[in-house]
C-alpha atoms as a PDB file:
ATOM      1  CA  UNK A   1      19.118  55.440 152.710  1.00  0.00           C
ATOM      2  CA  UNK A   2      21.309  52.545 152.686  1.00  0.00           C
ATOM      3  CA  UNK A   3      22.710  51.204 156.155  1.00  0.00           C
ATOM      4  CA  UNK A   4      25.278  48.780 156.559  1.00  0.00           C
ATOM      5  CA  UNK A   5      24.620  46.759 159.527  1.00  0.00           C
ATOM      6  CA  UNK A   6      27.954  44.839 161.046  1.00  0.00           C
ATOM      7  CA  UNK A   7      28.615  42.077 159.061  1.00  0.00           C
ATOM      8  CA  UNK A   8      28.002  43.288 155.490  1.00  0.00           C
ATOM      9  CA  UNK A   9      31.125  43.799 153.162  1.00  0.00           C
ATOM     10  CA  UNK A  10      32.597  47.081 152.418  1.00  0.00           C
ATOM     11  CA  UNK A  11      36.403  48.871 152.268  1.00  0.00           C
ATOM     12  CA  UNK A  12      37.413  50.998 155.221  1.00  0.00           C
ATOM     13  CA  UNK A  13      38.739  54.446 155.182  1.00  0.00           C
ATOM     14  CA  UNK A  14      42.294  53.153 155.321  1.00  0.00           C
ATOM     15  CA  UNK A  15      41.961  50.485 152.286  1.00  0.00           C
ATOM     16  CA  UNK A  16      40.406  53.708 150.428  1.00  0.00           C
ATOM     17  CA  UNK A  17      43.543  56.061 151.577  1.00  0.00           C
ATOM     18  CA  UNK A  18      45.503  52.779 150.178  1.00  0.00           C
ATOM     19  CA  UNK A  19      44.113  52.880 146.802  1.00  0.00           C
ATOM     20  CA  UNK A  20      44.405  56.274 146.071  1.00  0.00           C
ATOM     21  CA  UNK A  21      48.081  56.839 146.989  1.00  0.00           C
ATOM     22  CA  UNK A  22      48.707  53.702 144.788  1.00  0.00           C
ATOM     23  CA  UNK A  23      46.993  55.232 142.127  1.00  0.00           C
ATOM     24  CA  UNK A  24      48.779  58.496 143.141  1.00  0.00           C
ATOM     25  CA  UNK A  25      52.329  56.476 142.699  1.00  0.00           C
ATOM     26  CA  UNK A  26      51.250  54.983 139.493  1.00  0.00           C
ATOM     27  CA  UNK A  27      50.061  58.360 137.732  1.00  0.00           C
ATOM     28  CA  UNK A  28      53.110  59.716 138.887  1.00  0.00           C
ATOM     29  CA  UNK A  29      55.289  56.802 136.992  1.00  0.00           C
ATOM     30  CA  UNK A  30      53.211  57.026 133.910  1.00  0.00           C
ATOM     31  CA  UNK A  31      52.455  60.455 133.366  1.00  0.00           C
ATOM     32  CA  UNK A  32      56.520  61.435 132.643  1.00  0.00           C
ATOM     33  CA  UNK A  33      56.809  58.023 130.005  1.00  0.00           C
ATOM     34  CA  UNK A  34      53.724  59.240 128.651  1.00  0.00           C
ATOM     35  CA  UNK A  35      54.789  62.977 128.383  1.00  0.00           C
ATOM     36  CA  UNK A  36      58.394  61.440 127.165  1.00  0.00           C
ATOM     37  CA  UNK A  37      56.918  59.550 125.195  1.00  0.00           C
ATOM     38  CA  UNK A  38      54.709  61.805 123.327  1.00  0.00           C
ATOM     39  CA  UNK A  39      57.528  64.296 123.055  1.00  0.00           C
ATOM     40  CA  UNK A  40      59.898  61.737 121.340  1.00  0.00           C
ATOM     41  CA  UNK A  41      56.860  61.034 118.755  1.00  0.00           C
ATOM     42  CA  UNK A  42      56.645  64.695 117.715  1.00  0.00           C
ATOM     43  CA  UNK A  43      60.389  65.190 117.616  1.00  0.00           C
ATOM     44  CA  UNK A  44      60.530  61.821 115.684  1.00  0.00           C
ATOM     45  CA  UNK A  45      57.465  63.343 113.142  1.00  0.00           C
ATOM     46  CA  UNK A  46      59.565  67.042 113.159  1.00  0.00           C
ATOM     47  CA  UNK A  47      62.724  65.065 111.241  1.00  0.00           C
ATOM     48  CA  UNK A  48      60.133  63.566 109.070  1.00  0.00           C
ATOM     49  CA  UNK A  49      58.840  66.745 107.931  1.00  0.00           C
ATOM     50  CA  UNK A  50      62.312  67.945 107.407  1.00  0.00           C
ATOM     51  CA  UNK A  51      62.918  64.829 105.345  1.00  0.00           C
ATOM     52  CA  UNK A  52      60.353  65.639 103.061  1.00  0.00           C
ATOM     53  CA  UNK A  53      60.965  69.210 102.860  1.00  0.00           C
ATOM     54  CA  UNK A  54      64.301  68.816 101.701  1.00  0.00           C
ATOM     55  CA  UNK A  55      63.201  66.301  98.745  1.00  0.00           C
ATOM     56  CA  UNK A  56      60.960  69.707  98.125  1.00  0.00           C
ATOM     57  CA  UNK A  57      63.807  71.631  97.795  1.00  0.00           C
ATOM     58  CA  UNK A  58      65.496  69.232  95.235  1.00  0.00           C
ATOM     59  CA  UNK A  59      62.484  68.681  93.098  1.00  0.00           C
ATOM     60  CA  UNK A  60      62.062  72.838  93.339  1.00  0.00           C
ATOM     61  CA  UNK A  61      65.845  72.713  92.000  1.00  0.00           C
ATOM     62  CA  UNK A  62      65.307  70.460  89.316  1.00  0.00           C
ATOM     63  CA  UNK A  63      61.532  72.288  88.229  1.00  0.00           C
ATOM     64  CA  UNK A  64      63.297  75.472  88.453  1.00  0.00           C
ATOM     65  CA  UNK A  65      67.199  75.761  87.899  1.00  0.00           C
ATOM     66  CA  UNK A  66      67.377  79.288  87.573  1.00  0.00           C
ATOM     67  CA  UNK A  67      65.803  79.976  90.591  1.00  0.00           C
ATOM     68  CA  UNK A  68      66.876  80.552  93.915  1.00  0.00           C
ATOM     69  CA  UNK A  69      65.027  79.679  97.661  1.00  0.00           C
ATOM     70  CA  UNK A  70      65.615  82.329  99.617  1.00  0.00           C
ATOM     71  CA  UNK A  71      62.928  81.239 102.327  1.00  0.00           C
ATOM     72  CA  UNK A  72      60.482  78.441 103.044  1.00  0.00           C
ATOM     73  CA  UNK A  73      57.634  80.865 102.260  1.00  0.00           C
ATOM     74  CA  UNK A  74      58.525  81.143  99.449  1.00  0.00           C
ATOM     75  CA  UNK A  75      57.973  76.979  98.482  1.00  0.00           C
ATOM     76  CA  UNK A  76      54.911  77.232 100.481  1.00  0.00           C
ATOM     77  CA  UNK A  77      53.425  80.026  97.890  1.00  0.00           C
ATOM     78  CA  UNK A  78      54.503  77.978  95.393  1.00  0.00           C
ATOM     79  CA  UNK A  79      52.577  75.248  96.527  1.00  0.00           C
ATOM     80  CA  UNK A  80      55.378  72.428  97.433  1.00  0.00           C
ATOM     81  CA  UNK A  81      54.663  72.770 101.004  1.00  0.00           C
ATOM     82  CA  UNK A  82      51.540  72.895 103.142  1.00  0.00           C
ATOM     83  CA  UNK A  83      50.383  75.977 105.100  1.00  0.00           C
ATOM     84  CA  UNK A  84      51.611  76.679 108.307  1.00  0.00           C
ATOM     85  CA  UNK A  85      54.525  74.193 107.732  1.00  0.00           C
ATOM     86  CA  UNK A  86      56.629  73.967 111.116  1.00  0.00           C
ATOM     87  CA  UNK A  87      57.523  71.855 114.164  1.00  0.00           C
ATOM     88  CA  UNK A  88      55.143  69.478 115.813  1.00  0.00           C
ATOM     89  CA  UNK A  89      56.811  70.895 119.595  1.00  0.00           C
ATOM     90  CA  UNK A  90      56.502  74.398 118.632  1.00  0.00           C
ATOM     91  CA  UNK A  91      60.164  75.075 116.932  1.00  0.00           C
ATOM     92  CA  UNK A  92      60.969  77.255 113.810  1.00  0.00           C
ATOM     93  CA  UNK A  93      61.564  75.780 111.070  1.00  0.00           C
ATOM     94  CA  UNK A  94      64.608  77.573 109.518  1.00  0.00           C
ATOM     95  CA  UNK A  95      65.869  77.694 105.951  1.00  0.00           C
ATOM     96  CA  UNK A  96      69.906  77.712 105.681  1.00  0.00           C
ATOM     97  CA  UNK A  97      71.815  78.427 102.486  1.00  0.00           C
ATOM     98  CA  UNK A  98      74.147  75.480 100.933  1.00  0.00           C
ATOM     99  CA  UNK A  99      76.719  77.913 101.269  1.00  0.00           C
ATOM    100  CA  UNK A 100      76.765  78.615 104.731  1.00  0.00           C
ATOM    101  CA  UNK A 101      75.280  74.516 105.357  1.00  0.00           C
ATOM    102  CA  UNK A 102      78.248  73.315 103.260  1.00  0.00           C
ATOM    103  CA  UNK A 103      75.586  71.119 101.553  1.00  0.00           C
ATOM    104  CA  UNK A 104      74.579  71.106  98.233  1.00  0.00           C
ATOM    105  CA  UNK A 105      71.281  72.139  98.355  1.00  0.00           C
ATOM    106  CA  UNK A 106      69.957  74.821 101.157  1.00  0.00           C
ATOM    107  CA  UNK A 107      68.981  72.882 104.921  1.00  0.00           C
ATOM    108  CA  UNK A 108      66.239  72.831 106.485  1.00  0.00           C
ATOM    109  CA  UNK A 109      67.235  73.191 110.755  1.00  0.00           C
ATOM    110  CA  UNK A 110      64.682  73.085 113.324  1.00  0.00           C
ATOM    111  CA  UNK A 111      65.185  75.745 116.124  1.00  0.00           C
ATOM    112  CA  UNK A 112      64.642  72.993 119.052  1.00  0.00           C
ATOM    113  CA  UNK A 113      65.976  69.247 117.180  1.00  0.00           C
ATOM    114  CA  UNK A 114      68.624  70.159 114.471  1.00  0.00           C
ATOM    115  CA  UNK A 115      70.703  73.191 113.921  1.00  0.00           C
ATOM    116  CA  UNK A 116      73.813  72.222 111.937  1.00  0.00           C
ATOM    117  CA  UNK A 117      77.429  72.813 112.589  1.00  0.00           C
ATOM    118  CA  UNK A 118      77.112  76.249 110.123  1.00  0.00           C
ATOM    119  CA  UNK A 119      80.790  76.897 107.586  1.00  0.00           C
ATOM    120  CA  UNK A 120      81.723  80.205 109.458  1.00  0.00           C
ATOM    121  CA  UNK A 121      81.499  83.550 106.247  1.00  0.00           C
ATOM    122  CA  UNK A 122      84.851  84.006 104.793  1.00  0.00           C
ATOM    123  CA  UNK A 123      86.350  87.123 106.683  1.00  0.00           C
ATOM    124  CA  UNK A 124      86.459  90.170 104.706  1.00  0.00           C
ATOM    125  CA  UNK A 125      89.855  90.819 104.459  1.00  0.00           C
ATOM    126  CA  UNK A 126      90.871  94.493 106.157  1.00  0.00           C
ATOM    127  CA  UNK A 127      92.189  96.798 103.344  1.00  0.00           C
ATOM    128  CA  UNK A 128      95.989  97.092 103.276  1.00  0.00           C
ATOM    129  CA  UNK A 129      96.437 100.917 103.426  1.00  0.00           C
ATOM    130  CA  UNK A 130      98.599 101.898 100.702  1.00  0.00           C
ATOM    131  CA  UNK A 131     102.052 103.026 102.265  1.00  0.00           C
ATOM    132  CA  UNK A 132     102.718 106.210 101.099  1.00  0.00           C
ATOM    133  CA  UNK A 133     105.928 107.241  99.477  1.00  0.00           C
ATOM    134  CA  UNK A 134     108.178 109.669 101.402  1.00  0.00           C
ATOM    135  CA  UNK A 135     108.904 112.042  99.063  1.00  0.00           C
ATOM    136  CA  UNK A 136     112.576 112.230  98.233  1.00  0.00           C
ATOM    137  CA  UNK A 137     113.891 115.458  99.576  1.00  0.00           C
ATOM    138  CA  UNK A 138     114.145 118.241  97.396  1.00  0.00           C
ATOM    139  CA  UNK A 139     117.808 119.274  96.615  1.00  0.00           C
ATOM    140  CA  UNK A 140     119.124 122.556  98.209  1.00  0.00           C
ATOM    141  CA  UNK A 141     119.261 125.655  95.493  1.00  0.00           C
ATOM    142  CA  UNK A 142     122.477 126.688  94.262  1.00  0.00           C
ATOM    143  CA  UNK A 143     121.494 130.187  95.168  1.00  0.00           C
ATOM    144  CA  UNK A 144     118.853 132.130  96.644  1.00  0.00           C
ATOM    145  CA  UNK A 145     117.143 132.570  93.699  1.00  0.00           C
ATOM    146  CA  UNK A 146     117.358 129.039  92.409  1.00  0.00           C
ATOM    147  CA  UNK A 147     119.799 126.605  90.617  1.00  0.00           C
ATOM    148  CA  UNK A 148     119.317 126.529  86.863  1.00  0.00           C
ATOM    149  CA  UNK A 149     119.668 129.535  84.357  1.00  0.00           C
ATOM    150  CA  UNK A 150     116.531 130.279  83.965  1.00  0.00           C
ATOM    151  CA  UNK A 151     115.278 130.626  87.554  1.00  0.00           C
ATOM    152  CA  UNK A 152     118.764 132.812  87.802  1.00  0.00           C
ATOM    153  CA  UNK A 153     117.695 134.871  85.215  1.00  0.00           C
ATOM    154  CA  UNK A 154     114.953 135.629  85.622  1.00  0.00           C
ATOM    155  CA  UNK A 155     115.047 135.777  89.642  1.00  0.00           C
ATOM    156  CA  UNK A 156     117.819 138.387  88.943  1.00  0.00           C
ATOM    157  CA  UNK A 157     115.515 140.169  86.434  1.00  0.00           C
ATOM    158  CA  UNK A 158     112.933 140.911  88.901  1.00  0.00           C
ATOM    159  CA  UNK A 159     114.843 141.991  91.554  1.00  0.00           C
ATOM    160  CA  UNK A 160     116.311 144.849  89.343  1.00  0.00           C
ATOM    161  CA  UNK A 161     112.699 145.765  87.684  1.00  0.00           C
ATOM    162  CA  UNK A 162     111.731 146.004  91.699  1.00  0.00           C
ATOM    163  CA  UNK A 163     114.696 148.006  92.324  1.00  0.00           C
ATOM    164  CA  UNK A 164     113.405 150.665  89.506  1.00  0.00           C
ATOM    165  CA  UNK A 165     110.195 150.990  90.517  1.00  0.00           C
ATOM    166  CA  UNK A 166     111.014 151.695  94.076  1.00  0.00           C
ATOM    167  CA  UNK A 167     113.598 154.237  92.901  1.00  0.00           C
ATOM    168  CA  UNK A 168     113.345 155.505  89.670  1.00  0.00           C
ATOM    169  CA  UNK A 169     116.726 154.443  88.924  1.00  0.00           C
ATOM    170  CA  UNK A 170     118.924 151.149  87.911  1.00  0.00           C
ATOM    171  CA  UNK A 171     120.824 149.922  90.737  1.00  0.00           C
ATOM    172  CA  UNK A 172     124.720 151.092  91.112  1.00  0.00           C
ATOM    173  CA  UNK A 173     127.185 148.987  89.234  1.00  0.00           C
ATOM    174  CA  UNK A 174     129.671 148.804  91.969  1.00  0.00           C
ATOM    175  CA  UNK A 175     131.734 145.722  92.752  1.00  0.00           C
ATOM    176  CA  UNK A 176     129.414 144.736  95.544  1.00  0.00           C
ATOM    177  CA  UNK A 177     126.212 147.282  95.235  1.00  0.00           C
ATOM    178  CA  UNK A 178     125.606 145.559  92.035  1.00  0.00           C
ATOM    179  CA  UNK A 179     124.559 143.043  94.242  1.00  0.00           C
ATOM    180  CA  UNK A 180     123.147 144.461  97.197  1.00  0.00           C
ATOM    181  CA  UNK A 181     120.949 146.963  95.607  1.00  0.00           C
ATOM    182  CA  UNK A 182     119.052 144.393  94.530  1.00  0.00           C
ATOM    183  CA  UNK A 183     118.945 142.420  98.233  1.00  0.00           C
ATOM    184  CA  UNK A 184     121.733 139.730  97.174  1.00  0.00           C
ATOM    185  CA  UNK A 185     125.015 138.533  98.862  1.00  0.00           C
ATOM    186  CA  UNK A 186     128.112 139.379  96.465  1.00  0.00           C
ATOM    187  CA  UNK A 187     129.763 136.252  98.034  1.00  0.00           C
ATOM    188  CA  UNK A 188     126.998 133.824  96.621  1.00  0.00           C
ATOM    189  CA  UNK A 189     128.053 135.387  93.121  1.00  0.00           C
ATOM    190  CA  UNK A 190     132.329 135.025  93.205  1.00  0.00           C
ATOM    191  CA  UNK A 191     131.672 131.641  91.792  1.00  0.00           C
ATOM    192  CA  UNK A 192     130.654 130.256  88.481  1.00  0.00           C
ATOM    193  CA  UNK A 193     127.006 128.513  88.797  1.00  0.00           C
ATOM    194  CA  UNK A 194     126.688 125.215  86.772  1.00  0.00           C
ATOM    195  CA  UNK A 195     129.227 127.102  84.256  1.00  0.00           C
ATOM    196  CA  UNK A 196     127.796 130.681  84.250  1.00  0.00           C
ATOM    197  CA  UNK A 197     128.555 133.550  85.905  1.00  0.00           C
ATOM    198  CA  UNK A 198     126.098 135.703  86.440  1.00  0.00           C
ATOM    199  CA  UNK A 199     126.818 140.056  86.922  1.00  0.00           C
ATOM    200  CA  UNK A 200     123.802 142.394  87.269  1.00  0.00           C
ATOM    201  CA  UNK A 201     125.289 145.806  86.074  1.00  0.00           C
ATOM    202  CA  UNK A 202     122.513 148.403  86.134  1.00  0.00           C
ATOM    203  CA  UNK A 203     120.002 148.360  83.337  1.00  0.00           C
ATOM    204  CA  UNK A 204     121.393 145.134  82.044  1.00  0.00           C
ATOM    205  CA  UNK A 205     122.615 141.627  83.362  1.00  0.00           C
ATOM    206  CA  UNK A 206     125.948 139.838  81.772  1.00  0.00           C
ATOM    207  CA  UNK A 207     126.153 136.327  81.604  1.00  0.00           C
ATOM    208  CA  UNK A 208     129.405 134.752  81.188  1.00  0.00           C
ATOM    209  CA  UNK A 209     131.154 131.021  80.517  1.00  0.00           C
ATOM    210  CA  UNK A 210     132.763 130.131  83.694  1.00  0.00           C
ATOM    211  CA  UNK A 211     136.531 128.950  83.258  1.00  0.00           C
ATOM    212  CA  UNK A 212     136.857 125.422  81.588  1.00  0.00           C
ATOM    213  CA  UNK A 213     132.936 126.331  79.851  1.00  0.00           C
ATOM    214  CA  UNK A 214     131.685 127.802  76.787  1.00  0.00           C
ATOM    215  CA  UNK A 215     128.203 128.533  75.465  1.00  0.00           C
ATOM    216  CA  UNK A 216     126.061 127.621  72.381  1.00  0.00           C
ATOM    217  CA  UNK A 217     123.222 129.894  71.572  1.00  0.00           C
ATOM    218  CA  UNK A 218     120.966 130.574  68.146  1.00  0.00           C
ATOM    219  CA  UNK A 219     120.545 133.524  67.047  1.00  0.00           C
ATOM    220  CA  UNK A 220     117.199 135.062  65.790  1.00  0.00           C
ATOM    221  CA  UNK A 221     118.597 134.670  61.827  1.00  0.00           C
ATOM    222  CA  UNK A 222     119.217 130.664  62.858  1.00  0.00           C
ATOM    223  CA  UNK A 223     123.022 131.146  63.190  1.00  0.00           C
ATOM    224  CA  UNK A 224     124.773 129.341  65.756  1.00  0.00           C
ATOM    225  CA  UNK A 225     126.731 131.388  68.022  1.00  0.00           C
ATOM    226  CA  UNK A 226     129.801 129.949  70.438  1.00  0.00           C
ATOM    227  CA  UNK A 227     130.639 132.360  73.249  1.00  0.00           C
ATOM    228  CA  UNK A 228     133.931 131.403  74.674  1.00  0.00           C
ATOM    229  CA  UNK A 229     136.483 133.553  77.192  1.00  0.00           C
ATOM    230  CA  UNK A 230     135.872 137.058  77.287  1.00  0.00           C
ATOM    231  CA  UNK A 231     132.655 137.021  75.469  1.00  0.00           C
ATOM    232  CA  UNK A 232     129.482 137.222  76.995  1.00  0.00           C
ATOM    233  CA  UNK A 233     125.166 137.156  76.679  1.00  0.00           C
ATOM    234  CA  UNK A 234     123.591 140.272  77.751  1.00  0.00           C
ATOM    235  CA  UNK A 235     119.745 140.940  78.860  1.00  0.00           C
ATOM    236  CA  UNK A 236     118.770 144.576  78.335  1.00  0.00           C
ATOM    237  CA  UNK A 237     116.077 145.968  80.584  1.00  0.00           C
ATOM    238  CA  UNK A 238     115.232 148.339  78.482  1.00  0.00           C
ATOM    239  CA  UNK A 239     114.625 145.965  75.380  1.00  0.00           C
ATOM    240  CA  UNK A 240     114.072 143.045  77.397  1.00  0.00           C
ATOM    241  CA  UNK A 241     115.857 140.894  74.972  1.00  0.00           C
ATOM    242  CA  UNK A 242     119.191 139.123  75.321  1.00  0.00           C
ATOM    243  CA  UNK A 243     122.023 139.848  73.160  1.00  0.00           C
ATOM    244  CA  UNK A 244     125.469 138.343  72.053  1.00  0.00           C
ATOM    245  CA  UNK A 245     128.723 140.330  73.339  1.00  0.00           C
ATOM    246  CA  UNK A 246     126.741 143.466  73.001  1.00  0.00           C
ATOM    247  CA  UNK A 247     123.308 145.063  72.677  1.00  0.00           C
ATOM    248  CA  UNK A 248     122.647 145.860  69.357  1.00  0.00           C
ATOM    249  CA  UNK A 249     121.088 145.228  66.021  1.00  0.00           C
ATOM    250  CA  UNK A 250     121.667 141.960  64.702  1.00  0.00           C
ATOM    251  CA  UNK A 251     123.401 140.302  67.894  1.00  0.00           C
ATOM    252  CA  UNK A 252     119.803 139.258  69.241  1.00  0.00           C
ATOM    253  CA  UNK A 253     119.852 135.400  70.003  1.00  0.00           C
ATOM    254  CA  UNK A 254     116.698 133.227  71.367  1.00  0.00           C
ATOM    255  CA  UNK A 255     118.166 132.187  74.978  1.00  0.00           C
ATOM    256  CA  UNK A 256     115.874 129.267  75.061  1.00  0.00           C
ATOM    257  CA  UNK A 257     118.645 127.045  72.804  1.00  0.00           C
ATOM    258  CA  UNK A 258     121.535 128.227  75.468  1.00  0.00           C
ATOM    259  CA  UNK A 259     123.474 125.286  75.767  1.00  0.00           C
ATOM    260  CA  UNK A 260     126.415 125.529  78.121  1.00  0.00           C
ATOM    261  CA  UNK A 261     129.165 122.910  77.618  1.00  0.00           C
ATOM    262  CA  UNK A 262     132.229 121.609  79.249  1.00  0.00           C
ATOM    263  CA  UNK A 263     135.654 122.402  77.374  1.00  0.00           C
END
């Protein structure tokens, strides 16, 4: 074994201590620049890659204009881009539609160095509900059983064919049971309605021109008949046809061309 004997050259714990914390302070200085460095070189190498994959994209646009790139898989399976295409520092490499990239051709982002500044989606508009109408209210009847001549009629009509078959009789002809037999209020019925007056009397109903009114009806032969004053339409229960002035033969008329006019 090798002894030094005093005299002989050599470095001394302390000079060796020395050394090593230098070299300590030094690694320590170059290691971050290096690491800095290194990561700046791949960053600088990721835009390169993007560079060239978006002259990929345009000479995919221009080998196929009909298509569309939906993904960068789908240029790698074509064969413009090299397996396993992606960021040298581990990023995703991320495909963005022209649309939403405002660009004319789709952009290739990197999830670490470059995401652009993305066009937000149009909003969807919320549907407008459709207001709907109030419905304008209905007009309040004449009478209780209706306002024109034919829901009169034949309101009035039912009420006496009720009124038999309850009782086995016609109701009384009376000033006011003519009316209440048959559940209506004589005072609703004092008064012409839209120019008729109408008088239930038993097994038939009378229908009259109110004062200032007459009527126009055809009868079943094609003649037109005027009733005027005194004169009247009858409906006959028994027949169930209506009549002119009275029920018989040859007075039949088709109540469905009454026309009721204004003197």
């Amino acid at each position: 074994m090798r002894r030094y004997t005093q005299g002989s050259k050599g470095f001394t714990l302390i000079e060796l201590v020395l050394v090593i914390a230098m070299v300590g302070v030094l690694a320590s200085i170059a290691t971050p620049s290096y690491l800095n460095y290194a990561q700046k070189a791949r960053a600088t190498q990721c835009y390169v890659d993007r560079g060239e994959a978006q002259n990929v994209i345009r000479q995919y646009y221009q080998d196929h204009p009909d298509t569309e790139i939906t993904s960068l898989q789908q240029l790698i399976d074509a064969g413009y881009l090299r397996t396993g295409f992606n960021c040298p520092l581990g990023g995703e490499y991320i495909l963005i539609p022209a649309t939403t990239a405002g660009s004319q051709y789709p952009i290739v982002a990197c999830s670490l160095h470059y995401l652009p500044e993305l066009i937000p989606a149009e909003p969807t508009p919320a549907p407008v509900p459709t207001p709907t109408p109030t419905p304008a209210p209905k007009p309040k009847p004449l009478t209780s059983l209706g306002s024109s001549f034919e829901e009169i009629s034949k309101g009035m009509i039912a009420a006496i064919e009720k009124f038999y078959q309850e009782n086995g009789k016609y109701p009384r002809k009376g000033a006011n049971t003519r009316y209440t037999d048959i559940g209506l209020n004589p005072d609703e019925w004092k008064d012409a309605i839209n120019g008729i007056t109408y008088t239930p009397q038993a097994d038939h109903i009378s229908v009259s021109p109110g004062t200032g009114y007459t009527f126009s009806v055809t009868s079943m032969s094609g003649k037109e008949v005027t009733i005027s004053g005194s004169k009247n339409i009858i409906y006959s229960m028994e027949t169930k046809q209506w009549y002119s002035s009275s029920i018989k033969k040859g007075n039949e008329v088709n109540i469905s061309t009454l026309q009721v006019k204004q003197k």
